[in-house]
PDB file of N, CA and C in Angstrom:
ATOM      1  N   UNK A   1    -107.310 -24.525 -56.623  1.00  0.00           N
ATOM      2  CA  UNK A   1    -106.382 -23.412 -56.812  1.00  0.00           C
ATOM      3  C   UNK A   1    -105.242 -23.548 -55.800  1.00  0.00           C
ATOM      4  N   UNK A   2    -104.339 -23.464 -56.209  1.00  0.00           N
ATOM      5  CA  UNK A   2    -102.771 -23.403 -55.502  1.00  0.00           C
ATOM      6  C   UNK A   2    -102.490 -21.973 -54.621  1.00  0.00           C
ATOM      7  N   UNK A   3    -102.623 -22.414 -53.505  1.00  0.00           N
ATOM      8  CA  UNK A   3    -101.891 -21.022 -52.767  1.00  0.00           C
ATOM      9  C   UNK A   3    -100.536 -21.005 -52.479  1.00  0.00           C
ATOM     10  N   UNK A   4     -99.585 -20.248 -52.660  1.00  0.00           N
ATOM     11  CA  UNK A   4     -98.368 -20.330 -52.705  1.00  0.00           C
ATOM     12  C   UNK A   4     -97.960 -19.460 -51.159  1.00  0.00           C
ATOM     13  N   UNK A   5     -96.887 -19.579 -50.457  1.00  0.00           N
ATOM     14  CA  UNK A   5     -96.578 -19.169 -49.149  1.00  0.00           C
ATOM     15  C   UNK A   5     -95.024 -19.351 -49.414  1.00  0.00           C
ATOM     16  N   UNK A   6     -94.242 -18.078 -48.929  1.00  0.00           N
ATOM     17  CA  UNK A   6     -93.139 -17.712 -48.811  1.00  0.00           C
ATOM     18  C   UNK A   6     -93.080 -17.832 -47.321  1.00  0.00           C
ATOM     19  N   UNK A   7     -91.960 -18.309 -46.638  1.00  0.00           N
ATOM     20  CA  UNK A   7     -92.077 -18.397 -45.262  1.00  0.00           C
ATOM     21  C   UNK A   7     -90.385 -18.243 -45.076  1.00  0.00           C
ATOM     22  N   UNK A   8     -90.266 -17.155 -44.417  1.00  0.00           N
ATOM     23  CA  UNK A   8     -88.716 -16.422 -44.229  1.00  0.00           C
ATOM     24  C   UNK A   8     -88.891 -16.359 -42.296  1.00  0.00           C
ATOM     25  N   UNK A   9     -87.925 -17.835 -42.470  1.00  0.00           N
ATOM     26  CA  UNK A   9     -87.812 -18.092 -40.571  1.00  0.00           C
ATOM     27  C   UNK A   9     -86.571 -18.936 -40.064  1.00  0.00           C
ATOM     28  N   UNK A  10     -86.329 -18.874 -39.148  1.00  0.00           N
ATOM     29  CA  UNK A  10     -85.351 -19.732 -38.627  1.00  0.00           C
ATOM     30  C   UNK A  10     -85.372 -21.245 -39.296  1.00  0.00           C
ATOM     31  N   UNK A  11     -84.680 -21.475 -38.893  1.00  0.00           N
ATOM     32  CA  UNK A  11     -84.154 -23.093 -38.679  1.00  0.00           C
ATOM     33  C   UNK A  11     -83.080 -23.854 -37.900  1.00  0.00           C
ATOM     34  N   UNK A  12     -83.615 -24.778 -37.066  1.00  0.00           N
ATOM     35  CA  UNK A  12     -83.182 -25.392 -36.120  1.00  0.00           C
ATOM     36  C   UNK A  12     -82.731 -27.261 -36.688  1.00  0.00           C
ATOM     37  N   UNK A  13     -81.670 -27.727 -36.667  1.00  0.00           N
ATOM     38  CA  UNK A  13     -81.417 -29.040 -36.619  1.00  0.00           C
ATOM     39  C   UNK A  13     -82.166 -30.211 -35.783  1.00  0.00           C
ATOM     40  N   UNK A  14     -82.131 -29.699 -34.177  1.00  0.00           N
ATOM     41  CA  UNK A  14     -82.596 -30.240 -33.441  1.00  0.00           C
ATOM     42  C   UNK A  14     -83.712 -29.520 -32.650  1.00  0.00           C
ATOM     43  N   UNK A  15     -84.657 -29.798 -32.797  1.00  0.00           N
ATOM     44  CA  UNK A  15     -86.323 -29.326 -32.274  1.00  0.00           C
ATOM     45  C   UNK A  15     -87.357 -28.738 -33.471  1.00  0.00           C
ATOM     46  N   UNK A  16     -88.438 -28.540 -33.124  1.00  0.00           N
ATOM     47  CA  UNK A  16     -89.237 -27.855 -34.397  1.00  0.00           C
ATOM     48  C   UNK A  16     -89.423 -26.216 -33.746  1.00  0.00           C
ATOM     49  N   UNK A  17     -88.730 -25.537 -34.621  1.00  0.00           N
ATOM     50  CA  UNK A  17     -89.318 -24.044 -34.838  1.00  0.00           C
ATOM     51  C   UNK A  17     -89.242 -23.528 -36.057  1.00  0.00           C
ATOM     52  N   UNK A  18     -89.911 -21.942 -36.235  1.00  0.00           N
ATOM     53  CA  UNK A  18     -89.194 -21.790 -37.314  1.00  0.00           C
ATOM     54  C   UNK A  18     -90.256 -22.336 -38.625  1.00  0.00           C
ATOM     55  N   UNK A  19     -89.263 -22.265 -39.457  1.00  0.00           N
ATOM     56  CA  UNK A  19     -89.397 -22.849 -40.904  1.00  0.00           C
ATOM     57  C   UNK A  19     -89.951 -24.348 -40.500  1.00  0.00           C
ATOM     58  N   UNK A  20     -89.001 -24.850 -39.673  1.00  0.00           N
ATOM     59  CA  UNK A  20     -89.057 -26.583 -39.428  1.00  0.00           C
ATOM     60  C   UNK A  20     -90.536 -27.310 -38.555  1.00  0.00           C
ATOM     61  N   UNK A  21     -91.266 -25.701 -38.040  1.00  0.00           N
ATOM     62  CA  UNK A  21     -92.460 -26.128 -37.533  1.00  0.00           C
ATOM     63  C   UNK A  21     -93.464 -25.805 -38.201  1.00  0.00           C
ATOM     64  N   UNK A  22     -93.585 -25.020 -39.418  1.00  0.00           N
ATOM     65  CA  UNK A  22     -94.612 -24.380 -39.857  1.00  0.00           C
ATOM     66  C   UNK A  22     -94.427 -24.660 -41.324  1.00  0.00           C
ATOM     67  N   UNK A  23     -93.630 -25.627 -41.979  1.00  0.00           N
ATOM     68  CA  UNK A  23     -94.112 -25.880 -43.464  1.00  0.00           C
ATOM     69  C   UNK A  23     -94.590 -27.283 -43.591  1.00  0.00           C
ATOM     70  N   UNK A  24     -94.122 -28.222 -42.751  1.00  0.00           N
ATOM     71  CA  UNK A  24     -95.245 -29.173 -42.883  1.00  0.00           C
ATOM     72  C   UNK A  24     -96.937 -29.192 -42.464  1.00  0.00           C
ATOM     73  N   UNK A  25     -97.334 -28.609 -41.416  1.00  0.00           N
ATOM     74  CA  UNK A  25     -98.537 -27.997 -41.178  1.00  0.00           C
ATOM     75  C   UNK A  25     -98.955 -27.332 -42.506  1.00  0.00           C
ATOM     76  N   UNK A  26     -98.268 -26.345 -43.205  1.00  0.00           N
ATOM     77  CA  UNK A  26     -98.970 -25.759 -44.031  1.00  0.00           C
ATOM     78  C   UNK A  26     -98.829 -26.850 -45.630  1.00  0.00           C
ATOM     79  N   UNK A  27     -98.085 -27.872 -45.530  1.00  0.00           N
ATOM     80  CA  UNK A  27     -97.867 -28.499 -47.052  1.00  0.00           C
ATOM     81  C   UNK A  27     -99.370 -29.124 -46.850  1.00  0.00           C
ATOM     82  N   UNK A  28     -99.847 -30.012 -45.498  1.00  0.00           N
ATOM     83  CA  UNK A  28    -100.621 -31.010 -45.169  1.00  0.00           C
ATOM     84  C   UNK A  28    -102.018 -30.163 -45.340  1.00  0.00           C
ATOM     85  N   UNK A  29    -101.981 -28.740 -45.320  1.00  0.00           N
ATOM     86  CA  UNK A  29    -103.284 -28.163 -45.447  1.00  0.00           C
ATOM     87  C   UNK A  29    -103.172 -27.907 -46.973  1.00  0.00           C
ATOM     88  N   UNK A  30    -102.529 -28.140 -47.802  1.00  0.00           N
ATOM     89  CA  UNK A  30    -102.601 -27.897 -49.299  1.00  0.00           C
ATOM     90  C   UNK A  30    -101.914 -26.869 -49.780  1.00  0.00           C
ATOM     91  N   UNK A  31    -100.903 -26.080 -49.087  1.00  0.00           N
ATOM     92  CA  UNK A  31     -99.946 -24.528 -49.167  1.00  0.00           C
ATOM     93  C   UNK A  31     -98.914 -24.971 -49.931  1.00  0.00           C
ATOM     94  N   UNK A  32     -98.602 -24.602 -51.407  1.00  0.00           N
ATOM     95  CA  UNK A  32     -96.591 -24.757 -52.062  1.00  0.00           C
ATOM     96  C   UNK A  32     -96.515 -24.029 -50.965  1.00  0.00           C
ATOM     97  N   UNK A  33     -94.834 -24.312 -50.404  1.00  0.00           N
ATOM     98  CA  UNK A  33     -94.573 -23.743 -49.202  1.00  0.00           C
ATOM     99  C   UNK A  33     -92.621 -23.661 -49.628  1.00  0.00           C
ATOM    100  N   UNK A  34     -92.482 -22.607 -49.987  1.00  0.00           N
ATOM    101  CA  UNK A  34     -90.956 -22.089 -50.129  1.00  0.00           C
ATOM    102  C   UNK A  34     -90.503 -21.174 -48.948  1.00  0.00           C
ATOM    103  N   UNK A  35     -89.187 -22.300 -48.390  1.00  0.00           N
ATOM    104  CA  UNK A  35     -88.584 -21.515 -47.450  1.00  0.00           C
ATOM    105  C   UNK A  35     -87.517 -20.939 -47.268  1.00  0.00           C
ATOM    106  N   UNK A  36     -87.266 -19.749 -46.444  1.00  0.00           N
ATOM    107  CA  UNK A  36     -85.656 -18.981 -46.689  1.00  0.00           C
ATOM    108  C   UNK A  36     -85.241 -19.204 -45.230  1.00  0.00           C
ATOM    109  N   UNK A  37     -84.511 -20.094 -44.674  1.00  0.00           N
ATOM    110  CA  UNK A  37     -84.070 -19.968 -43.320  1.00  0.00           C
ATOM    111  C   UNK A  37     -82.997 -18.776 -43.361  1.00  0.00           C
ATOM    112  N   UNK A  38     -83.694 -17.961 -42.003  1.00  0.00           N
ATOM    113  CA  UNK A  38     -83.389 -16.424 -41.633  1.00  0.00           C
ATOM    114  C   UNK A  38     -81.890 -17.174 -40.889  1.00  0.00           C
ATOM    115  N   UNK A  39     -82.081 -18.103 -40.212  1.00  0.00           N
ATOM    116  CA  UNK A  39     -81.253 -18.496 -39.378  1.00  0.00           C
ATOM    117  C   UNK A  39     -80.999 -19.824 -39.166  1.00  0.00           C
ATOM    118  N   UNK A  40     -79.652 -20.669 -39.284  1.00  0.00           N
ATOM    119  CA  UNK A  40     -79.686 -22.503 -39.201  1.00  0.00           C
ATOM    120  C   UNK A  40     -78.195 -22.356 -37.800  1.00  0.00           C
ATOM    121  N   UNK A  41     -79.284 -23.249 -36.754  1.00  0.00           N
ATOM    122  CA  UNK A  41     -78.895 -22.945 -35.393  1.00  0.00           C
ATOM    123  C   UNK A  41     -78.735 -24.523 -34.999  1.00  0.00           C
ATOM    124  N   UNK A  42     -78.007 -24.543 -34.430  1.00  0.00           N
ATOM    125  CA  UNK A  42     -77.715 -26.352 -34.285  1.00  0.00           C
ATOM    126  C   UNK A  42     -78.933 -27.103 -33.122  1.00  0.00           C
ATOM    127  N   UNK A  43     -79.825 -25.798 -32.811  1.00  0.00           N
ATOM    128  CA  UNK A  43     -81.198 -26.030 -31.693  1.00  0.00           C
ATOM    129  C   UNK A  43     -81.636 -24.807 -31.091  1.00  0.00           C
ATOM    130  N   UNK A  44     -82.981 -24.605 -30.413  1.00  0.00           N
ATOM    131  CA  UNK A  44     -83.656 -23.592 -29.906  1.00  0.00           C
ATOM    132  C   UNK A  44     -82.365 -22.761 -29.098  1.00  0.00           C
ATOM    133  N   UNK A  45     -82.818 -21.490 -29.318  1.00  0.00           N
ATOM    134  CA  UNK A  45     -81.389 -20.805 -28.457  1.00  0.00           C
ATOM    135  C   UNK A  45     -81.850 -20.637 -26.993  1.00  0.00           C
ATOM    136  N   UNK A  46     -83.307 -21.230 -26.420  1.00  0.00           N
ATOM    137  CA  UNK A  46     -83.415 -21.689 -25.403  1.00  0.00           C
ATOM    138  C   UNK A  46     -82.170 -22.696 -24.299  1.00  0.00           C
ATOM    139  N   UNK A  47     -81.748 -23.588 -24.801  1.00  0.00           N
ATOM    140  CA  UNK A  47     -80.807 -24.315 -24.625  1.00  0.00           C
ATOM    141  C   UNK A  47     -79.400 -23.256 -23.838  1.00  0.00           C
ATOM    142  N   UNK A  48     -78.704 -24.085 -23.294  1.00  0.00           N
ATOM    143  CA  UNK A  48     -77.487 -23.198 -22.873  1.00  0.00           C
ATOM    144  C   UNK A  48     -76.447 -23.167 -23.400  1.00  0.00           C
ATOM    145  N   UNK A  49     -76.437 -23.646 -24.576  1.00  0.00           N
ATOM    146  CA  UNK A  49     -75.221 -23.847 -26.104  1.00  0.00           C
ATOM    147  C   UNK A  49     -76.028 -23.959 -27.589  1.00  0.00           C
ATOM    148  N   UNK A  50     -75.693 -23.323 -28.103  1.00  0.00           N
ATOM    149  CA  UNK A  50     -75.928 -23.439 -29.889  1.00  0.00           C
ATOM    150  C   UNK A  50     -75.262 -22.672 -30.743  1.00  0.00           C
ATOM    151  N   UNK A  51     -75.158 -23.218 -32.151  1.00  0.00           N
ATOM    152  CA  UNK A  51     -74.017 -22.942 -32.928  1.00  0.00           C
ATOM    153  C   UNK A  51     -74.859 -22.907 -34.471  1.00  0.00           C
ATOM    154  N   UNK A  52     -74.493 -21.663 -35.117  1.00  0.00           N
ATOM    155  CA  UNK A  52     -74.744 -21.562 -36.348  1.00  0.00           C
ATOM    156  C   UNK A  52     -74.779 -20.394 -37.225  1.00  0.00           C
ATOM    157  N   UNK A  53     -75.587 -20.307 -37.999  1.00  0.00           N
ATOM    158  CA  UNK A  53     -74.890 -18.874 -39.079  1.00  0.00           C
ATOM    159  C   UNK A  53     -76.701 -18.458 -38.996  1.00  0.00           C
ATOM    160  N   UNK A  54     -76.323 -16.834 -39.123  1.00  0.00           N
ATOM    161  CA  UNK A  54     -77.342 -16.060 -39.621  1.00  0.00           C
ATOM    162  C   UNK A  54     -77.104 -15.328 -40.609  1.00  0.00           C
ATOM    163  N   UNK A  55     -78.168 -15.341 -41.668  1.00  0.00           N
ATOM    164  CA  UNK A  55     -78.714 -14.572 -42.953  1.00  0.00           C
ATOM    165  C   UNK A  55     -78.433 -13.454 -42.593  1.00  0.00           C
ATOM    166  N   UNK A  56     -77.662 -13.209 -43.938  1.00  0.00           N
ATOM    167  CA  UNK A  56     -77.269 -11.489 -43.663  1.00  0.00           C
ATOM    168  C   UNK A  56     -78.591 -10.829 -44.676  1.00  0.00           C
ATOM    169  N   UNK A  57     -78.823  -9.361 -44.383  1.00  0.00           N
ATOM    170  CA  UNK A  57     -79.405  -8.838 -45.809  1.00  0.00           C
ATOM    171  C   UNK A  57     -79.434  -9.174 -47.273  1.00  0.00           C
ATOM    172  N   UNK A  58     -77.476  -8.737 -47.240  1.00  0.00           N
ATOM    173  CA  UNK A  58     -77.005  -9.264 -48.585  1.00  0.00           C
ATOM    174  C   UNK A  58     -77.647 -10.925 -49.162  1.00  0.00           C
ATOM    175  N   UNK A  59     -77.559 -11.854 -48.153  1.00  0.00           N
ATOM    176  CA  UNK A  59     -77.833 -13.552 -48.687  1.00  0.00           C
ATOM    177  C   UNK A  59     -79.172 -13.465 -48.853  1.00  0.00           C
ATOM    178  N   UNK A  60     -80.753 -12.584 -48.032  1.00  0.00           N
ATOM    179  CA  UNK A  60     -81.584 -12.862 -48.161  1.00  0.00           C
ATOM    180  C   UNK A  60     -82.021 -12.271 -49.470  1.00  0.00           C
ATOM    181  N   UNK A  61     -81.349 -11.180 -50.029  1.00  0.00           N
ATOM    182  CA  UNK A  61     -81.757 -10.655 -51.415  1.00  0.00           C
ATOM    183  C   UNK A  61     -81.409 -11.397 -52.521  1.00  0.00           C
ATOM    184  N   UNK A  62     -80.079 -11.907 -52.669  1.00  0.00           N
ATOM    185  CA  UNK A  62     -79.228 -12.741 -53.202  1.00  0.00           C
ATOM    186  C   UNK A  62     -80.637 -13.873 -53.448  1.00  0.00           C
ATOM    187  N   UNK A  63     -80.812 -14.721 -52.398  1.00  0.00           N
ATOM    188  CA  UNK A  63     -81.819 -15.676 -52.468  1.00  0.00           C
ATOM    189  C   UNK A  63     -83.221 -15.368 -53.229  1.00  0.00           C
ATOM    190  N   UNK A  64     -83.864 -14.148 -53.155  1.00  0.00           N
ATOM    191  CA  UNK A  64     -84.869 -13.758 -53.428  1.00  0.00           C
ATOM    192  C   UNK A  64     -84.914 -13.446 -55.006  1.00  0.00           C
ATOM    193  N   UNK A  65     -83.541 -12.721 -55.330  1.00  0.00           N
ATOM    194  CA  UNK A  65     -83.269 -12.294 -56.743  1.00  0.00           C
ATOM    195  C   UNK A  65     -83.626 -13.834 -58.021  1.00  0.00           C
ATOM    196  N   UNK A  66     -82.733 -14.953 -57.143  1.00  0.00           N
ATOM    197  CA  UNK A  66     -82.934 -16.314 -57.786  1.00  0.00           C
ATOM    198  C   UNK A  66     -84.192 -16.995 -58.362  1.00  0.00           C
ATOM    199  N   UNK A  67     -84.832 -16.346 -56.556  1.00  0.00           N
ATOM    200  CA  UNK A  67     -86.436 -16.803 -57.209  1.00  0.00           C
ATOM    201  C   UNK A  67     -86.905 -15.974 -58.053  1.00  0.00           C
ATOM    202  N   UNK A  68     -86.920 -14.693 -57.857  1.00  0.00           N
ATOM    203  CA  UNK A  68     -87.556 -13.842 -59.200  1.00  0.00           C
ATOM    204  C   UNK A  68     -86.845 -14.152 -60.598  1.00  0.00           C
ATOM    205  N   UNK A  69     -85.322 -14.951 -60.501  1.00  0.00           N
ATOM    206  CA  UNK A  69     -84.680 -14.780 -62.414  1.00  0.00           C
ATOM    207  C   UNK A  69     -85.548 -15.832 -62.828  1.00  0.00           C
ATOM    208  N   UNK A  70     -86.442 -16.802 -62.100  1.00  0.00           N
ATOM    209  CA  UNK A  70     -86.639 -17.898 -63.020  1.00  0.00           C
ATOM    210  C   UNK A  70     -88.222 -17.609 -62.453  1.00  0.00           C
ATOM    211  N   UNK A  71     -88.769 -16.556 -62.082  1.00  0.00           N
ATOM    212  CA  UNK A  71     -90.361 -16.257 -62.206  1.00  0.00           C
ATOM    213  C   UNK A  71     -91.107 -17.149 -61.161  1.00  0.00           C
ATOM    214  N   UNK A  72     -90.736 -17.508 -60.057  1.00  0.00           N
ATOM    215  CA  UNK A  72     -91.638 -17.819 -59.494  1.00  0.00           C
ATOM    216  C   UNK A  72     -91.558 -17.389 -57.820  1.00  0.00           C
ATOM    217  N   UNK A  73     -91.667 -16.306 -58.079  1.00  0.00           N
ATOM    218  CA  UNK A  73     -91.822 -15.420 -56.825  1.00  0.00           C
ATOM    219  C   UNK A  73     -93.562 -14.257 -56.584  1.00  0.00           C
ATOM    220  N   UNK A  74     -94.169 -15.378 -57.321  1.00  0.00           N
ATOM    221  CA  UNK A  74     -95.328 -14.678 -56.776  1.00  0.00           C
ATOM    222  C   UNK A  74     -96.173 -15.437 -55.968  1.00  0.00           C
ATOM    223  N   UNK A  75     -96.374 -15.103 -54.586  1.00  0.00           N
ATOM    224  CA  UNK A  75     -96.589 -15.254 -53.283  1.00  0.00           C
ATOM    225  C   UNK A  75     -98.203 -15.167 -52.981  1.00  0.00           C
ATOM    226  N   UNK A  76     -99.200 -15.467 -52.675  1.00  0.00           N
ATOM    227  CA  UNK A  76    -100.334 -15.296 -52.050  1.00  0.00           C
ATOM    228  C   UNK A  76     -99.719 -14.994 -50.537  1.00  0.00           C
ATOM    229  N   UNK A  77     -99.294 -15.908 -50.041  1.00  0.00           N
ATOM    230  CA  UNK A  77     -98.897 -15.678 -48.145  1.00  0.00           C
ATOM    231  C   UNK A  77     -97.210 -15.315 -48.386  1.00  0.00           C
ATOM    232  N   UNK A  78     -96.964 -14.355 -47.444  1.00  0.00           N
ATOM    233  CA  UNK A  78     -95.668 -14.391 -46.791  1.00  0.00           C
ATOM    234  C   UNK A  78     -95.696 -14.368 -45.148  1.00  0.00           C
ATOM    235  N   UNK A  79     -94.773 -15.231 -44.740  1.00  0.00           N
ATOM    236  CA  UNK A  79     -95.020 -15.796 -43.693  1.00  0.00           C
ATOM    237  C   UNK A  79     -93.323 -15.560 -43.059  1.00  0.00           C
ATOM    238  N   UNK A  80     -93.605 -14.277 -41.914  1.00  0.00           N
ATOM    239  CA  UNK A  80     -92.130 -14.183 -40.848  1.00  0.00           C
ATOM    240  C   UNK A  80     -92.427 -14.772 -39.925  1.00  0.00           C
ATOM    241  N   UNK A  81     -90.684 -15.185 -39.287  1.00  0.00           N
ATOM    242  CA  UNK A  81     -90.786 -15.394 -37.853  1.00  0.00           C
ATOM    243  C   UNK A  81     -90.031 -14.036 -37.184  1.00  0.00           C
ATOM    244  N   UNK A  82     -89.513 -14.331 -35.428  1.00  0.00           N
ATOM    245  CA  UNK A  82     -89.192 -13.006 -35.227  1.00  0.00           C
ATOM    246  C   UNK A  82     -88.324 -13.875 -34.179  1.00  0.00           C
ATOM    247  N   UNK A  83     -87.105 -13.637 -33.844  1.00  0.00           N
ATOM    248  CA  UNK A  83     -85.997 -14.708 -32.609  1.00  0.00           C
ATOM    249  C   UNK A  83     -86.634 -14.141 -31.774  1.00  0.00           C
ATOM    250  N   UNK A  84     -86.726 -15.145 -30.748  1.00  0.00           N
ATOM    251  CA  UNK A  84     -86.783 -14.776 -29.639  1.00  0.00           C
ATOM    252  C   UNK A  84     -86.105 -14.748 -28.611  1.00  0.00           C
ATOM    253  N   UNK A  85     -86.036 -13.859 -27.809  1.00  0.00           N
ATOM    254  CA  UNK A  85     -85.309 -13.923 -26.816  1.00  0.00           C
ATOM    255  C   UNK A  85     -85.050 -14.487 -25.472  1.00  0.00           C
ATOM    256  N   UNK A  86     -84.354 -15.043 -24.740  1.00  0.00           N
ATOM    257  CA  UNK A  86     -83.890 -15.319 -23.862  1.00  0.00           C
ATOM    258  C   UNK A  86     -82.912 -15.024 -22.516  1.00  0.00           C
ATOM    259  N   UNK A  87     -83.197 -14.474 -21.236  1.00  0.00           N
ATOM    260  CA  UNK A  87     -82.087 -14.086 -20.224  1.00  0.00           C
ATOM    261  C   UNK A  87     -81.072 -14.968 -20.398  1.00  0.00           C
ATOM    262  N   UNK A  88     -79.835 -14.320 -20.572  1.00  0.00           N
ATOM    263  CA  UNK A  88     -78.668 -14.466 -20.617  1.00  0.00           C
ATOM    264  C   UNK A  88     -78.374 -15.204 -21.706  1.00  0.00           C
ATOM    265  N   UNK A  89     -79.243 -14.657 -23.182  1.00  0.00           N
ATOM    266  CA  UNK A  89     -78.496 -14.861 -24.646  1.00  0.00           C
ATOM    267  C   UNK A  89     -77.664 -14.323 -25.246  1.00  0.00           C
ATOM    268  N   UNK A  90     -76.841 -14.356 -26.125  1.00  0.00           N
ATOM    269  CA  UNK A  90     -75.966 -13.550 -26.654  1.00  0.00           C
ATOM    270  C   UNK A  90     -76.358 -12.356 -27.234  1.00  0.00           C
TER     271      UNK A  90
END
């Protein structure tokens, strides 16, 4: 039986977090694994420079609507991340 996992998380270019650390782990355990990057950041905002765009409301519904017009938005797992923070982030 196929378990299906929605996973709505960051994404990073350079390092694994996010989306970019947690869908190969879950493909290799046997999970379809569809992802919505919340966020595509040019690296951990650990770092003392990074550059990129964040998901508004509007894009994450937009995205979600797509998967439901063509029916395959039914989920066993949904899977968030949450940013984290850092002294002296933006």
């Amino acid at each position: 039986m196929e378990c299906r996992v929605l996973s709505i998380q960051s994404h990073v270019v350079r390092g694994y977090v996010g989306n970019k650390s947690a869908s190969f782990p879950l493909q290799v355990l046997g999970f379809e694994v569809d992802s919505i990057n919340s966020v595509q950041f040019s690296n951990h905002t650990g770092y003392s420079h990074w550059k990129g765009q964040v998901l508004t409301a509007d894009e994450l519904h937009v995205l979600y609507e797509g998967i439901k017009l063509n029916n395959v938005h039914h989920y066993d797992y949904v899977l968030t991340g949450r940013r984290q923070t850092f002294p002296n982030s933006p």
